[in-house]
N, C-alpha and C. Protein backbone atom coordinates (compact mmCIF):
# COMPACT_ATOMS: atom_id res chain seq x y z
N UNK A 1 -60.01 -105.16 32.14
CA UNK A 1 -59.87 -103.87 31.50
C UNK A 1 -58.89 -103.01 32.29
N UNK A 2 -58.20 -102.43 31.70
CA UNK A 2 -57.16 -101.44 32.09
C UNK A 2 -57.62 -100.14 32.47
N UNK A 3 -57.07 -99.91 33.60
CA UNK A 3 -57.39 -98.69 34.20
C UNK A 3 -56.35 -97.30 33.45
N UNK A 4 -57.28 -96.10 33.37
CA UNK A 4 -56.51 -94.96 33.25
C UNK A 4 -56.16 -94.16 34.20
N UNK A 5 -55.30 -93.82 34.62
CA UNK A 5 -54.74 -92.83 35.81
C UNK A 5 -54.42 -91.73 34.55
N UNK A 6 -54.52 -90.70 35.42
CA UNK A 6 -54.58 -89.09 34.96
C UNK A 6 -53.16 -88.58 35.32
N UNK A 7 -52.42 -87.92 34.39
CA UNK A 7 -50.99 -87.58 34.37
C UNK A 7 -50.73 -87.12 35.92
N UNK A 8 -51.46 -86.42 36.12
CA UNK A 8 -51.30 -85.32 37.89
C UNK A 8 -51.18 -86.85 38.96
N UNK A 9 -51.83 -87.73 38.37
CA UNK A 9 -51.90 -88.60 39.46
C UNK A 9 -50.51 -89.68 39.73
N UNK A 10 -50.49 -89.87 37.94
CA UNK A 10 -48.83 -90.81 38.14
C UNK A 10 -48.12 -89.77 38.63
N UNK A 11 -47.51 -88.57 38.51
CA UNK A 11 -46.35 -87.53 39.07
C UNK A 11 -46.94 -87.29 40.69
N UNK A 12 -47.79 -87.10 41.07
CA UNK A 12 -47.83 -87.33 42.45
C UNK A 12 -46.83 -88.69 43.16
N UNK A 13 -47.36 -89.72 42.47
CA UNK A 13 -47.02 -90.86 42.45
C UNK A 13 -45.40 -90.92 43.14
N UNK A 14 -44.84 -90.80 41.94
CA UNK A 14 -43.47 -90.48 41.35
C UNK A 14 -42.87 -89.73 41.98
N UNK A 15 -43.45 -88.04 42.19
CA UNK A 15 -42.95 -87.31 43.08
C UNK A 15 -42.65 -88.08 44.76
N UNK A 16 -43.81 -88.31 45.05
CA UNK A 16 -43.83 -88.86 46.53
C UNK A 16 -42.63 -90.19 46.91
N UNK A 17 -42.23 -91.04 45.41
CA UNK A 17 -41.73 -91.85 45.15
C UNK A 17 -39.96 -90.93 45.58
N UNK A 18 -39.70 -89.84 44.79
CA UNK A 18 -38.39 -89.22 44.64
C UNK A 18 -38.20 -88.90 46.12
N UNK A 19 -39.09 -88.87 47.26
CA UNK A 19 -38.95 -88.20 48.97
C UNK A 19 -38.57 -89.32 49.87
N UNK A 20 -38.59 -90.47 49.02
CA UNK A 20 -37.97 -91.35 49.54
C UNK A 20 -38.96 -92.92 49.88
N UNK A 21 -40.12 -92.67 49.66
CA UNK A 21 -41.14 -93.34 49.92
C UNK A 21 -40.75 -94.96 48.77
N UNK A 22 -41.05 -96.18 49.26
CA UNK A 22 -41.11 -97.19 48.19
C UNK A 22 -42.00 -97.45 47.51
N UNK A 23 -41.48 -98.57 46.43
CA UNK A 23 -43.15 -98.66 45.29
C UNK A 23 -44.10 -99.28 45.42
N UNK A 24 -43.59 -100.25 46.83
CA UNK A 24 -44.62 -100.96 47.69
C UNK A 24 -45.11 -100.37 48.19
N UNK A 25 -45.12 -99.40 49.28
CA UNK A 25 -45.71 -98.81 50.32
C UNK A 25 -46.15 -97.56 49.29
N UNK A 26 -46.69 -96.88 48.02
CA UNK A 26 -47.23 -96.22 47.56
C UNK A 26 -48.05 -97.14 47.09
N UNK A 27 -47.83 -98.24 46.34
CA UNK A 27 -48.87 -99.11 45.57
C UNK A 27 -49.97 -99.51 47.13
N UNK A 28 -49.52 -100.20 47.72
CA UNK A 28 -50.49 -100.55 48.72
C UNK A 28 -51.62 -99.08 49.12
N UNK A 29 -50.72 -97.82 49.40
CA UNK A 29 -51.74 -96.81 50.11
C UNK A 29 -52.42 -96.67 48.91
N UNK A 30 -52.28 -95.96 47.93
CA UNK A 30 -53.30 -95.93 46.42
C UNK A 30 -54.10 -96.94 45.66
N UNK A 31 -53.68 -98.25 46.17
CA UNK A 31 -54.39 -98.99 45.57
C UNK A 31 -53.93 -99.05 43.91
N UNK A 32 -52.55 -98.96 44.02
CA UNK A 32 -52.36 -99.26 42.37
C UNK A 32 -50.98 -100.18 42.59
N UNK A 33 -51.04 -101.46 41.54
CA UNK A 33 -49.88 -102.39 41.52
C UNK A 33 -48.76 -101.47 41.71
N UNK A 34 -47.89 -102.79 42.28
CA UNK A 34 -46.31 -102.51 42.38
C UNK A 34 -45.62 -102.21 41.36
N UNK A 35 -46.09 -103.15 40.49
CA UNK A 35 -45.28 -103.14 38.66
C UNK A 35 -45.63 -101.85 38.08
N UNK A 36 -46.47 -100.95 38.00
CA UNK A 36 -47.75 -99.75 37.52
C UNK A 36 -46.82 -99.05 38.15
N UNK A 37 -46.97 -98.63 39.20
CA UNK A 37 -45.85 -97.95 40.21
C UNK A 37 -44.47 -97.59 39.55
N UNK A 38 -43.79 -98.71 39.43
CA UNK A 38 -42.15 -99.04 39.63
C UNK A 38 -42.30 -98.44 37.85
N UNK A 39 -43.03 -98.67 37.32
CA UNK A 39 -42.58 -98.77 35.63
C UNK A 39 -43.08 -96.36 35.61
N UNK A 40 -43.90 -96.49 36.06
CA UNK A 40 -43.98 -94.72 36.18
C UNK A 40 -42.57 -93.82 36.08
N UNK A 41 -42.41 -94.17 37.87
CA UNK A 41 -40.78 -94.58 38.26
C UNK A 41 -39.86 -94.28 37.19
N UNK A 42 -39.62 -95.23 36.56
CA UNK A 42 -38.68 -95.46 35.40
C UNK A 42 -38.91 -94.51 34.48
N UNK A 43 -40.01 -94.38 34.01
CA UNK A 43 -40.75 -93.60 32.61
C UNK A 43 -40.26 -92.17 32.85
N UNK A 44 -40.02 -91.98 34.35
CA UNK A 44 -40.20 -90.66 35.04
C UNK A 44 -38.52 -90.06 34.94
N UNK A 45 -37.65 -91.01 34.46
CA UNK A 45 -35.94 -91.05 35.39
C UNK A 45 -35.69 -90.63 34.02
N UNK A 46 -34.92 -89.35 33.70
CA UNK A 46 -34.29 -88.70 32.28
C UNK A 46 -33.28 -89.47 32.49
N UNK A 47 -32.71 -90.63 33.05
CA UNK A 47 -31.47 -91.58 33.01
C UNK A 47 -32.27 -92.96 31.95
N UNK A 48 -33.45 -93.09 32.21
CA UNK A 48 -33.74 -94.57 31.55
C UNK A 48 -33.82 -94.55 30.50
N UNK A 49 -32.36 -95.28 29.68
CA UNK A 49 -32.23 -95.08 28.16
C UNK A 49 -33.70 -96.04 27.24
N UNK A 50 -34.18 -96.91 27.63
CA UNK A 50 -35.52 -97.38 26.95
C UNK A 50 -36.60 -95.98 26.96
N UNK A 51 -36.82 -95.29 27.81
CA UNK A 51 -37.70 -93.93 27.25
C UNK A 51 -37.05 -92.98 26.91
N UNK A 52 -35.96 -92.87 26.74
CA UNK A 52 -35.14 -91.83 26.00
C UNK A 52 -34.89 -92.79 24.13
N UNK A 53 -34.91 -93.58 24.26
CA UNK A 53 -34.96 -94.40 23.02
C UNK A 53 -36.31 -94.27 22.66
N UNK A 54 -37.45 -94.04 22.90
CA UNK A 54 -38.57 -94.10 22.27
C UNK A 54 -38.62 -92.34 22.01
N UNK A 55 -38.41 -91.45 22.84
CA UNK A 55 -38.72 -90.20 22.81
C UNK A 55 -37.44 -89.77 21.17
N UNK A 56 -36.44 -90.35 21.00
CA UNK A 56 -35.83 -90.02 20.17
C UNK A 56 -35.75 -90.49 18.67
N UNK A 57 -37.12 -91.76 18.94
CA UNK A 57 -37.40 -92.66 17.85
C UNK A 57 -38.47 -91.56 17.22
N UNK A 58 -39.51 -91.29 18.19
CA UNK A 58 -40.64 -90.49 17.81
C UNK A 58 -40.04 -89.17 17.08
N UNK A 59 -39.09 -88.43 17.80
CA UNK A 59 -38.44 -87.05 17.08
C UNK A 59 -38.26 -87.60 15.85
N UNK A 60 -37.35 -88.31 15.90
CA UNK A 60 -36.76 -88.90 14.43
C UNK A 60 -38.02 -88.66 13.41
N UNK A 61 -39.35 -89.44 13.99
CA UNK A 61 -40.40 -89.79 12.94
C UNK A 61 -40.36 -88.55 13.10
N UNK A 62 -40.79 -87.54 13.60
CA UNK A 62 -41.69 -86.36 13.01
C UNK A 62 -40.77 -85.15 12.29
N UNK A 63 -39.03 -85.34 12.36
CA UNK A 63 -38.24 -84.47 11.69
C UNK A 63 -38.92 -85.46 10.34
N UNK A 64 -38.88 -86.48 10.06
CA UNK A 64 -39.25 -86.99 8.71
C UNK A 64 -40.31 -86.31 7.92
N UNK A 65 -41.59 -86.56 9.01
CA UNK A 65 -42.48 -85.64 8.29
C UNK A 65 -43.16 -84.79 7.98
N UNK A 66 -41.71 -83.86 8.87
CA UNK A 66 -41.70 -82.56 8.48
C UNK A 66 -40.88 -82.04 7.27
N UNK A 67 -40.11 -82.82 6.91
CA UNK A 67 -39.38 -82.84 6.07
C UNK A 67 -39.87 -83.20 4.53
N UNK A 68 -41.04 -84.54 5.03
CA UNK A 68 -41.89 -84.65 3.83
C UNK A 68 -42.76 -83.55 3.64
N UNK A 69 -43.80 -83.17 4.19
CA UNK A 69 -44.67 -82.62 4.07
C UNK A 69 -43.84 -81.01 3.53
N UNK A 70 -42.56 -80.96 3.80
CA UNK A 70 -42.03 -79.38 3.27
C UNK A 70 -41.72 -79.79 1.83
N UNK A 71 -41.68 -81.19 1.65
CA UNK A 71 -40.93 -81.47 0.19
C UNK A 71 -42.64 -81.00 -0.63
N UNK A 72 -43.35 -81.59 -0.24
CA UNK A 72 -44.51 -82.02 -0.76
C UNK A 72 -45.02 -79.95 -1.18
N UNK A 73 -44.95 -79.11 -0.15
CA UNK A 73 -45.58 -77.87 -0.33
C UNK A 73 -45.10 -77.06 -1.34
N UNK A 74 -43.43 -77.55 -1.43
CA UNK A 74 -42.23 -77.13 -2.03
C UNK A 74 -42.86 -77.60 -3.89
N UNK A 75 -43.16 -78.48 -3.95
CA UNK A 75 -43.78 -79.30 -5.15
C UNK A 75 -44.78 -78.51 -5.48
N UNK A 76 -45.39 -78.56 -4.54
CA UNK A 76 -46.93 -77.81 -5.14
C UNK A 76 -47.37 -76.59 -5.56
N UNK A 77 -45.47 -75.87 -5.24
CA UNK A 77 -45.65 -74.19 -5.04
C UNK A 77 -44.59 -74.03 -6.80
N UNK A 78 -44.35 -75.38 -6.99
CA UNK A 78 -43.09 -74.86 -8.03
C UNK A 78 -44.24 -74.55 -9.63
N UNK A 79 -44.43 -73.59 -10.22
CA UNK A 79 -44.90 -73.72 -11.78
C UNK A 79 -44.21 -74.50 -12.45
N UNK A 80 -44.87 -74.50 -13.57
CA UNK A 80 -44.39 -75.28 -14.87
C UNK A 80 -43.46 -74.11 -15.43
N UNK A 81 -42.80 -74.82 -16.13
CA UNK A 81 -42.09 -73.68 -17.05
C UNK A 81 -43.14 -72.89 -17.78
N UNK A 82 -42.87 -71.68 -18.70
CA UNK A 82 -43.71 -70.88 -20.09
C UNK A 82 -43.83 -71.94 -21.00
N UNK A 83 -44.41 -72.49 -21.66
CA UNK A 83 -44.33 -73.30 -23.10
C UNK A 83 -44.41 -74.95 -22.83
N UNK A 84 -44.32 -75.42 -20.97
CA UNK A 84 -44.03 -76.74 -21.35
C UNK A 84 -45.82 -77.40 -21.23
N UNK A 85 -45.71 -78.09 -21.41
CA UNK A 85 -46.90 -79.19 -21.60
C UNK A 85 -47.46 -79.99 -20.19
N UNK A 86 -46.89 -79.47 -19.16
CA UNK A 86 -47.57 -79.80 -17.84
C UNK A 86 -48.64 -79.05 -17.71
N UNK A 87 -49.54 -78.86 -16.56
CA UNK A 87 -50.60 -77.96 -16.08
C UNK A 87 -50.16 -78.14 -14.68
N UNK A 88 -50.71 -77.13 -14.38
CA UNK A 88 -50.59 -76.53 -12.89
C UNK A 88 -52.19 -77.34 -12.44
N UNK A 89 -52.61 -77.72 -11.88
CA UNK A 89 -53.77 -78.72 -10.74
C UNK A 89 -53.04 -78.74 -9.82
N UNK A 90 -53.49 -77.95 -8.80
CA UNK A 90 -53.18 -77.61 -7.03
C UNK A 90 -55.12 -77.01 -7.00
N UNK A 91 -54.90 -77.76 -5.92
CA UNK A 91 -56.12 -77.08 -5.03
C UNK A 91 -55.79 -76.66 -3.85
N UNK A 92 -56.43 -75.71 -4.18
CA UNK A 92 -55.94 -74.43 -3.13
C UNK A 92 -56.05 -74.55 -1.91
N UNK A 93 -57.33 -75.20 -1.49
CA UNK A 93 -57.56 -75.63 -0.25
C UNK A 93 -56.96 -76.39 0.42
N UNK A 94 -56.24 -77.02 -0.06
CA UNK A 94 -55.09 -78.22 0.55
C UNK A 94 -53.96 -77.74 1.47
N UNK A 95 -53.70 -76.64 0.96
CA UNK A 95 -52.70 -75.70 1.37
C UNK A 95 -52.69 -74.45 2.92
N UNK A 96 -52.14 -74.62 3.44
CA UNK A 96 -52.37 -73.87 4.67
C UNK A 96 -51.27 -73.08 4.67
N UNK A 97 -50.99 -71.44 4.77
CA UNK A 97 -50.01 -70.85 5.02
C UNK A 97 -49.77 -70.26 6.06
């Protein structure tokens, strides 16, 4: 089973890592792998294009569905014309302003 470390604890980590310290000689004093260590490290570096590729995959998703969910409110707010043969069914509660 996989252990959870607590955000304060990887950036200690990491920090202590940036003063010059290695990922051996932090993994050994903490008692946490070398690989666990070194990959923080990385996660931590605004240079490592693999977490800058995920952080810009995720934006991507959520401009989407924000974009849906405005199409969707946009829909729900439009009436029918006077005279046409649709009905208006919105529940109100669905709606958050």
């Amino acid at each position: 089973m996989a252990i959870k470390y607590s955000n304060e604890f990887k950036e200690s980590i990491v920090s202590l890592s940036q003063t010059g310290r290695s990922a051996n000689s932090l993994a050994k004093e903490y008692n946490v792998s070398v690989s666990t260590v070194t990959k923080w490290i990385k996660q931590a570096d605004p240079n490592n294009t693999k977490v800058l590729s995920s952080i810009r995959s995720k934006l991507l998703q959520s401009k989407r569905e924000c974009v849906r969910l405005a199409c969707i409110r946009h829909a729900a707010s439009v009436r029918p014309e006077p005279g046409s043969n649709s009905r208006l069914k919105v529940c109100s509660s669905c709606f958050v302003t």
